[in-house]
PDB file of N, CA and C in Angstrom:
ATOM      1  N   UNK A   1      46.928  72.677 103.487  1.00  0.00           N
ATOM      2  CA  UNK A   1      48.361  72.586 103.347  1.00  0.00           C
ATOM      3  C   UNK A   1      48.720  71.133 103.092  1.00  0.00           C
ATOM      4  N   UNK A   2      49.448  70.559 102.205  1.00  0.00           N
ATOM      5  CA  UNK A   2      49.572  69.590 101.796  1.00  0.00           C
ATOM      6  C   UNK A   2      50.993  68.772 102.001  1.00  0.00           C
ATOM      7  N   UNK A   3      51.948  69.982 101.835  1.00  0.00           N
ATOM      8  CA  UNK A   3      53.462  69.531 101.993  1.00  0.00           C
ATOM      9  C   UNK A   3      54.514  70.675 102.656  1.00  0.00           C
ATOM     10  N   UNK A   4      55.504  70.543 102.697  1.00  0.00           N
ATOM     11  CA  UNK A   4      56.349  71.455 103.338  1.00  0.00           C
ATOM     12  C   UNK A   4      56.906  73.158 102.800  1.00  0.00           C
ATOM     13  N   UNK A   5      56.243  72.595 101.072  1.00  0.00           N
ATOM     14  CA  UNK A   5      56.403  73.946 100.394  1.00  0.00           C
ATOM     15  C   UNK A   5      55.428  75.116 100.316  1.00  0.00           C
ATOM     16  N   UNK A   6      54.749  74.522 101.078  1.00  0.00           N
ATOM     17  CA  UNK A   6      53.753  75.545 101.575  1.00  0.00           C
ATOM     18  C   UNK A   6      54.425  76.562 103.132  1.00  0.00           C
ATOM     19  N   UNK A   7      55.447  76.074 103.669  1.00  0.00           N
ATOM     20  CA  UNK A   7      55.934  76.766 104.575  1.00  0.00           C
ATOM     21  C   UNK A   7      56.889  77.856 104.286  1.00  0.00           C
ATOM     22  N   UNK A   8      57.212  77.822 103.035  1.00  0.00           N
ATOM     23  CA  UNK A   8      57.783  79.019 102.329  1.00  0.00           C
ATOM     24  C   UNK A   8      56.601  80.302 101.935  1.00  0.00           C
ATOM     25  N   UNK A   9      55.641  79.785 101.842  1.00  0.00           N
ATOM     26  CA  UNK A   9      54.497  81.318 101.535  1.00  0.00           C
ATOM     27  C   UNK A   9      54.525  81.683 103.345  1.00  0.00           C
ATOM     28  N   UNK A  10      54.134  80.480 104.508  1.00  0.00           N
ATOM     29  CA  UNK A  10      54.145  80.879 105.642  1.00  0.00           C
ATOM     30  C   UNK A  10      55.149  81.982 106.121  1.00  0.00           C
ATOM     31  N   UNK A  11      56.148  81.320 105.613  1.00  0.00           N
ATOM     32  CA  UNK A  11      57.866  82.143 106.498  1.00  0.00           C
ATOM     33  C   UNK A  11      57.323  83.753 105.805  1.00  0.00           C
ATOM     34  N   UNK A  12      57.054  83.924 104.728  1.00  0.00           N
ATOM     35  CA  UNK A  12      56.870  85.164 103.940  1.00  0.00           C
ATOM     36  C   UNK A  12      55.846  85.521 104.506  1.00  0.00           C
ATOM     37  N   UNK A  13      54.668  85.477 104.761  1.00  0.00           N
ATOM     38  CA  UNK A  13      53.398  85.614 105.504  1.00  0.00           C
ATOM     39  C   UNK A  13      53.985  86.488 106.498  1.00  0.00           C
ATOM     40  N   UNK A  14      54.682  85.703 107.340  1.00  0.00           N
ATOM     41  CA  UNK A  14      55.088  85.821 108.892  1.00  0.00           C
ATOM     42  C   UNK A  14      55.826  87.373 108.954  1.00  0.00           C
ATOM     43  N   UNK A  15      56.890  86.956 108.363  1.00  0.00           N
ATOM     44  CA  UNK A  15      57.523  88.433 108.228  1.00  0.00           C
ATOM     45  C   UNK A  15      57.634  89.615 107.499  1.00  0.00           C
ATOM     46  N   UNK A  16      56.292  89.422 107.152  1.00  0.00           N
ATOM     47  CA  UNK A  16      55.641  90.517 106.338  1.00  0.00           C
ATOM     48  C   UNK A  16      54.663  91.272 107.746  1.00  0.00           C
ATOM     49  N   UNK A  17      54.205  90.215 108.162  1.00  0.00           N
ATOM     50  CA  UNK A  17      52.916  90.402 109.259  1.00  0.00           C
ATOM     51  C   UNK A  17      53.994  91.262 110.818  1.00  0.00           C
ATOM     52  N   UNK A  18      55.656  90.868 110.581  1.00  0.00           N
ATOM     53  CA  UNK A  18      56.345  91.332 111.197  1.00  0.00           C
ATOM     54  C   UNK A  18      57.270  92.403 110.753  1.00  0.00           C
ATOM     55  N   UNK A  19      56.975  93.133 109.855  1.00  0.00           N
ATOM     56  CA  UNK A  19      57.166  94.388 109.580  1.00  0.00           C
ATOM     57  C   UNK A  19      58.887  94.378 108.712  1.00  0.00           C
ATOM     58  N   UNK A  20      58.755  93.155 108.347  1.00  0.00           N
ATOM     59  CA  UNK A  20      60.098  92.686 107.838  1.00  0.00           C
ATOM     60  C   UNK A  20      60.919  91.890 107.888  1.00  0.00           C
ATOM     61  N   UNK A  21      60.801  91.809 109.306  1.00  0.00           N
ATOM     62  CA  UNK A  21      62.392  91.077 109.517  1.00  0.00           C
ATOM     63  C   UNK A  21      61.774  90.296 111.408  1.00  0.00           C
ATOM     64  N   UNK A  22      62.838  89.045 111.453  1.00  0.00           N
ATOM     65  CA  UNK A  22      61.923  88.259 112.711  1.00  0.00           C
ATOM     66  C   UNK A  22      62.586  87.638 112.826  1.00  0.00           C
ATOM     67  N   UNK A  23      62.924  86.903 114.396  1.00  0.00           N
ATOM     68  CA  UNK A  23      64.065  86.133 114.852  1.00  0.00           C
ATOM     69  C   UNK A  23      63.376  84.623 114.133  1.00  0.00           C
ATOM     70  N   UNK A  24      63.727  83.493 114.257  1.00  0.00           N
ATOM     71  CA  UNK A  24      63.104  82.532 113.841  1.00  0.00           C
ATOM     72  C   UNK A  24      61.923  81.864 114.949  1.00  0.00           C
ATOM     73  N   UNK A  25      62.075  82.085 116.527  1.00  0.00           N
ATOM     74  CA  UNK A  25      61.504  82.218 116.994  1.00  0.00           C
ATOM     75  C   UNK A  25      59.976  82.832 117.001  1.00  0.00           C
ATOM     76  N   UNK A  26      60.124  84.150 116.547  1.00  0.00           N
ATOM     77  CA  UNK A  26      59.248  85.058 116.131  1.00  0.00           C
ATOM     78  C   UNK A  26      58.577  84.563 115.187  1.00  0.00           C
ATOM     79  N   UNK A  27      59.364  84.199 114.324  1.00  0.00           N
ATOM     80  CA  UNK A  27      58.142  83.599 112.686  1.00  0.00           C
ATOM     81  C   UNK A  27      57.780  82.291 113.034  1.00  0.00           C
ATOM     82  N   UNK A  28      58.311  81.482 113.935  1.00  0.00           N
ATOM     83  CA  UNK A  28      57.256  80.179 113.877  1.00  0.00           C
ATOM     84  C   UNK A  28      56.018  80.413 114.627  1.00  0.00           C
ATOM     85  N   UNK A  29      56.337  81.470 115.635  1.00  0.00           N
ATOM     86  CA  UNK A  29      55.257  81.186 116.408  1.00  0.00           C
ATOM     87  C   UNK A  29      54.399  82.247 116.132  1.00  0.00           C
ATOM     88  N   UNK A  30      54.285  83.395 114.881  1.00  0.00           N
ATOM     89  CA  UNK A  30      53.739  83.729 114.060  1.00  0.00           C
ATOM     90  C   UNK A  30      52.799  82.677 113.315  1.00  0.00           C
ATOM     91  N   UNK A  31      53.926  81.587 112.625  1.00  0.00           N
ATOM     92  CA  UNK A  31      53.281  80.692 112.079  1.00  0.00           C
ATOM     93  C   UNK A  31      52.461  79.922 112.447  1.00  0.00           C
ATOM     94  N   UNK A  32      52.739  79.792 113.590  1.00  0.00           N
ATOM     95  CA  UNK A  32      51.795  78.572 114.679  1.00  0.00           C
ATOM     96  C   UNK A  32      50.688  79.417 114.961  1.00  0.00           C
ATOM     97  N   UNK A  33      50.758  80.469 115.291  1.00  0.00           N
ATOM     98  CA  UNK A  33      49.417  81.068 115.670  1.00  0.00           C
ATOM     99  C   UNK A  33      48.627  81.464 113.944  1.00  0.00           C
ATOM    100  N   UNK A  34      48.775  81.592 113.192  1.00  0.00           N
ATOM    101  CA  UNK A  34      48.039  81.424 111.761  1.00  0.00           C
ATOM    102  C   UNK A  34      47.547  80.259 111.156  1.00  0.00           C
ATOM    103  N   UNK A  35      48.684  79.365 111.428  1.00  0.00           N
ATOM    104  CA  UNK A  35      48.365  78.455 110.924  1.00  0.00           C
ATOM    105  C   UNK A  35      48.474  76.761 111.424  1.00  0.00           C
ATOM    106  N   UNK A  36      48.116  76.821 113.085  1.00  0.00           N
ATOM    107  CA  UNK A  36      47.819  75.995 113.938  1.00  0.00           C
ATOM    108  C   UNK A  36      47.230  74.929 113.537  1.00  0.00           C
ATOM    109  N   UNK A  37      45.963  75.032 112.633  1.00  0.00           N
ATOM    110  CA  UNK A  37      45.412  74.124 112.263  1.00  0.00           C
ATOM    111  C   UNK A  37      45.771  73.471 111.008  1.00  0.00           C
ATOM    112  N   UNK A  38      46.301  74.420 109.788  1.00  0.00           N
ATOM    113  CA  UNK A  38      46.607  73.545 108.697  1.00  0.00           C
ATOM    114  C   UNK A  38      47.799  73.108 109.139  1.00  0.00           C
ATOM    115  N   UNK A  39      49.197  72.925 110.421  1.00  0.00           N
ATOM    116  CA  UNK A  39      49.611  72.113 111.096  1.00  0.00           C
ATOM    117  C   UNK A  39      49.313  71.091 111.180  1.00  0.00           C
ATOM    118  N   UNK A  40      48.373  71.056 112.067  1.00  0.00           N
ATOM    119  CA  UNK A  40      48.071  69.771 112.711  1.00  0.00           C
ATOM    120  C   UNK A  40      47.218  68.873 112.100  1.00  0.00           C
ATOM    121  N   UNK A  41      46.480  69.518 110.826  1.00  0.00           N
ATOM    122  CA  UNK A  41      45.766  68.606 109.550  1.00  0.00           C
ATOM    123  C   UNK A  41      47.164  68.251 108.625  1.00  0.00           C
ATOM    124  N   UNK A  42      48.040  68.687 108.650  1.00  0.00           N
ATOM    125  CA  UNK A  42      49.471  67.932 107.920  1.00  0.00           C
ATOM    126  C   UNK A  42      50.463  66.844 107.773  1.00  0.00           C
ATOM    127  N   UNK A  43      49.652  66.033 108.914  1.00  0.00           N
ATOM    128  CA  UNK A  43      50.173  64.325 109.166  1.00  0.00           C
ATOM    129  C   UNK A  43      51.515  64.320 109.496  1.00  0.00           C
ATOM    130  N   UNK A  44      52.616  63.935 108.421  1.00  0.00           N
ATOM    131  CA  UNK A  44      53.875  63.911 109.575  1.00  0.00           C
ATOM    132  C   UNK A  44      54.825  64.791 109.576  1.00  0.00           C
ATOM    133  N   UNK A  45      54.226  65.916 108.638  1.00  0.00           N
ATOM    134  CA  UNK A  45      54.916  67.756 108.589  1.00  0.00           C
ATOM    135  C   UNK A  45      54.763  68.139 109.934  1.00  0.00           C
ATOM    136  N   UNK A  46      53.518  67.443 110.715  1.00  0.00           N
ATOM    137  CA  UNK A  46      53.204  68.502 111.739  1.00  0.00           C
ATOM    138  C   UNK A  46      54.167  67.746 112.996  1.00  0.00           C
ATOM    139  N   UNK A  47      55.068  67.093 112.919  1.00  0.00           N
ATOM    140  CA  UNK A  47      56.480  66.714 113.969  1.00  0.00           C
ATOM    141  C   UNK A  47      57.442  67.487 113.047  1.00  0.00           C
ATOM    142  N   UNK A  48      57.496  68.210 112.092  1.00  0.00           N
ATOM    143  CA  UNK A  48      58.713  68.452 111.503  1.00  0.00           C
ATOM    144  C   UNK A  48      58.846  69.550 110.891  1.00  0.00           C
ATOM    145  N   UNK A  49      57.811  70.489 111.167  1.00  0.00           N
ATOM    146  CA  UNK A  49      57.657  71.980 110.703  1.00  0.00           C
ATOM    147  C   UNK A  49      58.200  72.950 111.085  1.00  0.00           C
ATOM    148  N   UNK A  50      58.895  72.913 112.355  1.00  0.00           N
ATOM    149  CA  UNK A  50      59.787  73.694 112.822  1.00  0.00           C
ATOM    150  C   UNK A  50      61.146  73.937 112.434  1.00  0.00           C
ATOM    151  N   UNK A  51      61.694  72.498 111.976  1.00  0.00           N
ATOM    152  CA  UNK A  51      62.881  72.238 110.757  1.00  0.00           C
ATOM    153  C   UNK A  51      62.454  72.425 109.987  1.00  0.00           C
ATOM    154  N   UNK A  52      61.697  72.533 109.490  1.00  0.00           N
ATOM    155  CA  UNK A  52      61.122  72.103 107.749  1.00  0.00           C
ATOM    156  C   UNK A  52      61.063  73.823 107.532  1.00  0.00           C
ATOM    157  N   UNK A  53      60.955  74.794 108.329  1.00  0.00           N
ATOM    158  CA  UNK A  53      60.952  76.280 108.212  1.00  0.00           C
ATOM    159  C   UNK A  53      62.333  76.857 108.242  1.00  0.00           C
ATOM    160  N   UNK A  54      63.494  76.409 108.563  1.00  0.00           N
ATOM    161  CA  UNK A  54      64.753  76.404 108.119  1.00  0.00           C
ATOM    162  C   UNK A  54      64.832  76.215 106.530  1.00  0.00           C
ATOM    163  N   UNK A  55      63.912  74.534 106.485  1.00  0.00           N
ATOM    164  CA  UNK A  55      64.805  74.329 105.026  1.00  0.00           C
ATOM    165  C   UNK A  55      63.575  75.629 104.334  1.00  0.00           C
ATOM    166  N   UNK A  56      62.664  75.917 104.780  1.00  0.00           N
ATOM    167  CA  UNK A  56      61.953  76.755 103.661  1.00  0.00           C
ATOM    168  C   UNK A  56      62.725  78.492 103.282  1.00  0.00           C
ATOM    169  N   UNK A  57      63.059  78.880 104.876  1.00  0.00           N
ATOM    170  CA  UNK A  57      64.205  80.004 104.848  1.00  0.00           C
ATOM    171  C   UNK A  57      65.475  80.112 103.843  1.00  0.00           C
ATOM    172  N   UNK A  58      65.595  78.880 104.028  1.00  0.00           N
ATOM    173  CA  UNK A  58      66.816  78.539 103.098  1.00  0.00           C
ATOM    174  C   UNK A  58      66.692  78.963 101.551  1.00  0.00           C
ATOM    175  N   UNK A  59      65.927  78.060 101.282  1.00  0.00           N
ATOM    176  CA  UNK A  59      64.701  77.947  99.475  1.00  0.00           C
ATOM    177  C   UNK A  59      64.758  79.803  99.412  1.00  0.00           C
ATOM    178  N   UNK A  60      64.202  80.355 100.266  1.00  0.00           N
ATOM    179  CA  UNK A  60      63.507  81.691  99.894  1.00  0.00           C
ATOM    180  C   UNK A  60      64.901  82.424  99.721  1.00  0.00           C
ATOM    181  N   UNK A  61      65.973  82.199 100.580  1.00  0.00           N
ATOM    182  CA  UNK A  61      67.337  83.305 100.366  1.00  0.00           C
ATOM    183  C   UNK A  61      67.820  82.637  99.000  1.00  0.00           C
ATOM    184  N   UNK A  62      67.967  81.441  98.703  1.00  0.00           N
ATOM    185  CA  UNK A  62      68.221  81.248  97.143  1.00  0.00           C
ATOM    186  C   UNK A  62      67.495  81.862  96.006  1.00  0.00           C
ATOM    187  N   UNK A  63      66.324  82.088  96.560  1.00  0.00           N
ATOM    188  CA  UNK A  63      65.527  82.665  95.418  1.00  0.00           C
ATOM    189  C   UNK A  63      65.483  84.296  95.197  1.00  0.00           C
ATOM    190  N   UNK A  64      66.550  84.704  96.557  1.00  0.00           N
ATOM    191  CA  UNK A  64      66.268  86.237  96.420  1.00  0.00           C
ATOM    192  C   UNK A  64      65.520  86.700  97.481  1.00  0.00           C
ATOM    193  N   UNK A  65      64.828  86.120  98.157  1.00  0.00           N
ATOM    194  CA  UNK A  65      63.445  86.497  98.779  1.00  0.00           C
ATOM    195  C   UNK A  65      63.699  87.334 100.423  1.00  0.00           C
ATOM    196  N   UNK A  66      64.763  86.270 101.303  1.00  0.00           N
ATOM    197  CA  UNK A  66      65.429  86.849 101.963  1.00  0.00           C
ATOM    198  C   UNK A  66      66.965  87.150 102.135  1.00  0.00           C
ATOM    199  N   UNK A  67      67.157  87.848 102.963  1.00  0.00           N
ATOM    200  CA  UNK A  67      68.697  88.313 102.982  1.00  0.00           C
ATOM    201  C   UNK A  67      69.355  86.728 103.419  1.00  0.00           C
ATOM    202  N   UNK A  68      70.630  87.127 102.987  1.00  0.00           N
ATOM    203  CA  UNK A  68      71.737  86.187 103.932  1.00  0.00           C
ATOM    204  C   UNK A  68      71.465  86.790 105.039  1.00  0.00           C
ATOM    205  N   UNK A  69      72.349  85.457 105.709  1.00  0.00           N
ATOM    206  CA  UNK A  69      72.479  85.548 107.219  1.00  0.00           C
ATOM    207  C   UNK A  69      73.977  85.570 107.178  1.00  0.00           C
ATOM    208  N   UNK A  70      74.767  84.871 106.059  1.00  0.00           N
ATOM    209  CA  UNK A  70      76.412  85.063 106.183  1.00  0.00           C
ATOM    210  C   UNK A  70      76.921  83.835 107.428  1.00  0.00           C
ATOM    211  N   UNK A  71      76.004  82.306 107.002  1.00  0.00           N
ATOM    212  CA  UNK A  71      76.423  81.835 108.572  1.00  0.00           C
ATOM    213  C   UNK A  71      75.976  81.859 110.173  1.00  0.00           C
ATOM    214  N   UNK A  72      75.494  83.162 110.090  1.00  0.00           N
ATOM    215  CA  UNK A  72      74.839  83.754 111.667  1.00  0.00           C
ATOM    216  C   UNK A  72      73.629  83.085 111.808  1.00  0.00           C
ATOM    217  N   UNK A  73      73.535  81.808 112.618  1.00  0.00           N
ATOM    218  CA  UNK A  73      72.223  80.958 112.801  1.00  0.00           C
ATOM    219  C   UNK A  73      71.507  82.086 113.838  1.00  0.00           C
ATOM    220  N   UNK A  74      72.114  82.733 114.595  1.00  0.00           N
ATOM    221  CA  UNK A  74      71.440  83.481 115.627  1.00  0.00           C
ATOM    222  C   UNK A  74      70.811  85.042 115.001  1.00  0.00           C
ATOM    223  N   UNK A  75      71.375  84.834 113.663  1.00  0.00           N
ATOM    224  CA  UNK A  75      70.739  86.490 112.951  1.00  0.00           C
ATOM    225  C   UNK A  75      69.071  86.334 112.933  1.00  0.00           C
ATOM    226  N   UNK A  76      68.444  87.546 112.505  1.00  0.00           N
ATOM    227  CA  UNK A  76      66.900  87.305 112.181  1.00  0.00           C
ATOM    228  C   UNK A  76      67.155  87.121 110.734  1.00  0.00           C
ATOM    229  N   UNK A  77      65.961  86.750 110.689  1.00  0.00           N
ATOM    230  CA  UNK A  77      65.589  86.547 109.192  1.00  0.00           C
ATOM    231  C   UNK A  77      64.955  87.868 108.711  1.00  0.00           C
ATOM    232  N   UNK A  78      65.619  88.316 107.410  1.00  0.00           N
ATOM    233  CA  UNK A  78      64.608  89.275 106.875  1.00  0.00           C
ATOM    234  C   UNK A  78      64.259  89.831 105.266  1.00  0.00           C
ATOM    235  N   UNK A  79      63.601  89.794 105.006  1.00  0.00           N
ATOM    236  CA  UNK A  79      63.126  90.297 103.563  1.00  0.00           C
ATOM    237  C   UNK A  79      64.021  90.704 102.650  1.00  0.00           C
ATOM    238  N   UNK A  80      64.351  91.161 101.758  1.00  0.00           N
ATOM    239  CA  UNK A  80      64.728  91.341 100.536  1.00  0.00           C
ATOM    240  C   UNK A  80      63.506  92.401 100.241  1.00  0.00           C
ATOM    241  N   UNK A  81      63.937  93.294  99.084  1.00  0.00           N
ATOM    242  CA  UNK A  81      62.667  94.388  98.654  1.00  0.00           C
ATOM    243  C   UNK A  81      62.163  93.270  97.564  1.00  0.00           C
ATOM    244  N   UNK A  82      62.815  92.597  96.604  1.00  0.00           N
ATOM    245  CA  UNK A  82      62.027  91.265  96.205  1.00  0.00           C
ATOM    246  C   UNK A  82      60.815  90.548  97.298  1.00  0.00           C
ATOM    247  N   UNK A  83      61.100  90.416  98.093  1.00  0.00           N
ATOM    248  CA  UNK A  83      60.814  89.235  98.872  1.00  0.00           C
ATOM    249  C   UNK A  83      59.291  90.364  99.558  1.00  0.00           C
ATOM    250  N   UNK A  84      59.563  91.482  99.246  1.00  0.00           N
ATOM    251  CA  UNK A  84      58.262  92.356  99.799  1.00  0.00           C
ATOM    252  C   UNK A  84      57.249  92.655  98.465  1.00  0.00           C
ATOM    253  N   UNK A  85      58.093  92.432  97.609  1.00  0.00           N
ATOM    254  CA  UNK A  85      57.376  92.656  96.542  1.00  0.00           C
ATOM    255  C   UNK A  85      56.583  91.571  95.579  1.00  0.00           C
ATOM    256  N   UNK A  86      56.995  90.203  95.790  1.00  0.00           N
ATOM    257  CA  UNK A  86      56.498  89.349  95.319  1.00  0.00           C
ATOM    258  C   UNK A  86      55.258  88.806  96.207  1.00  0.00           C
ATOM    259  N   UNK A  87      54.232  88.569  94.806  1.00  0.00           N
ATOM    260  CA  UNK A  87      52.829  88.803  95.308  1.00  0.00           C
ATOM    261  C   UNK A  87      52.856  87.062  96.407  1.00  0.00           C
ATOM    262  N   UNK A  88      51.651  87.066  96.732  1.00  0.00           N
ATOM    263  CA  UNK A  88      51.639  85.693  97.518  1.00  0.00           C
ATOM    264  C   UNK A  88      49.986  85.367  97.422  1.00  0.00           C
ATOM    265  N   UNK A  89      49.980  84.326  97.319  1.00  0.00           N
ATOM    266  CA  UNK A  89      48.495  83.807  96.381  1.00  0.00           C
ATOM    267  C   UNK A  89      47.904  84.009  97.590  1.00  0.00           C
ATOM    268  N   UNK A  90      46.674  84.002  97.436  1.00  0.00           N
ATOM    269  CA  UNK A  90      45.423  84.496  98.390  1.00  0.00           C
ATOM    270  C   UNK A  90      44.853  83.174  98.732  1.00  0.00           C
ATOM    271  N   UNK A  91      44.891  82.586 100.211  1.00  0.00           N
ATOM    272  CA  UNK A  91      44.046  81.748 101.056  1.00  0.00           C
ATOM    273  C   UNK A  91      42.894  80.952 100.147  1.00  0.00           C
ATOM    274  N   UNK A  92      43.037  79.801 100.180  1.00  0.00           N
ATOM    275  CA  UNK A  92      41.964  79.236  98.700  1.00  0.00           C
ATOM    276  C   UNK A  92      40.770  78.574 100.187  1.00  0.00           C
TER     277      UNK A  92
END
């Protein structure tokens, strides 16, 4: 993992692996348990990945990927049938 735009395949990872839809709670620590280590090999992403999965949430509802939230910081996050359907590159 190299930069923060790699936490946009994560967030998608996560709540796929969560059957859709996941509080943000839920998907980091999805994320953290997958991907613990390319974390902490990420230099100064790995103090700032927990924000940095907001701004990636964000990126993905612009693109279609997940729903609005309409404002509701306390909503879950969840998929789009786009966002289930777009492929996601395979672990190199």
């Amino acid at each position: 993992m190299s930069d923060k735009s790699a936490l946009r395949l994560f967030v998608l990872e996560a709540l796929r692996a969560l059957g859709g839809t996941g509080s943000v709670l839920e998907v980091s620590r999805h994320i953290w348990q997958t991907h613990e280590a390319d974390l902490r090999m990420s230099g100064n992403l790995f103090y700032t990945w927990q924000y940095d999965v907001r701004w990636a949430a964000q990126k993905l509802r612009q693109e279609g990927l997940l729903a609005s939230v309409n404002g509701g910081r306390t909503q879950p996050w969840a998929l789009t049938e786009q966002g289930w359907d777009v492929s996601l590159p395979r672990p190199s």
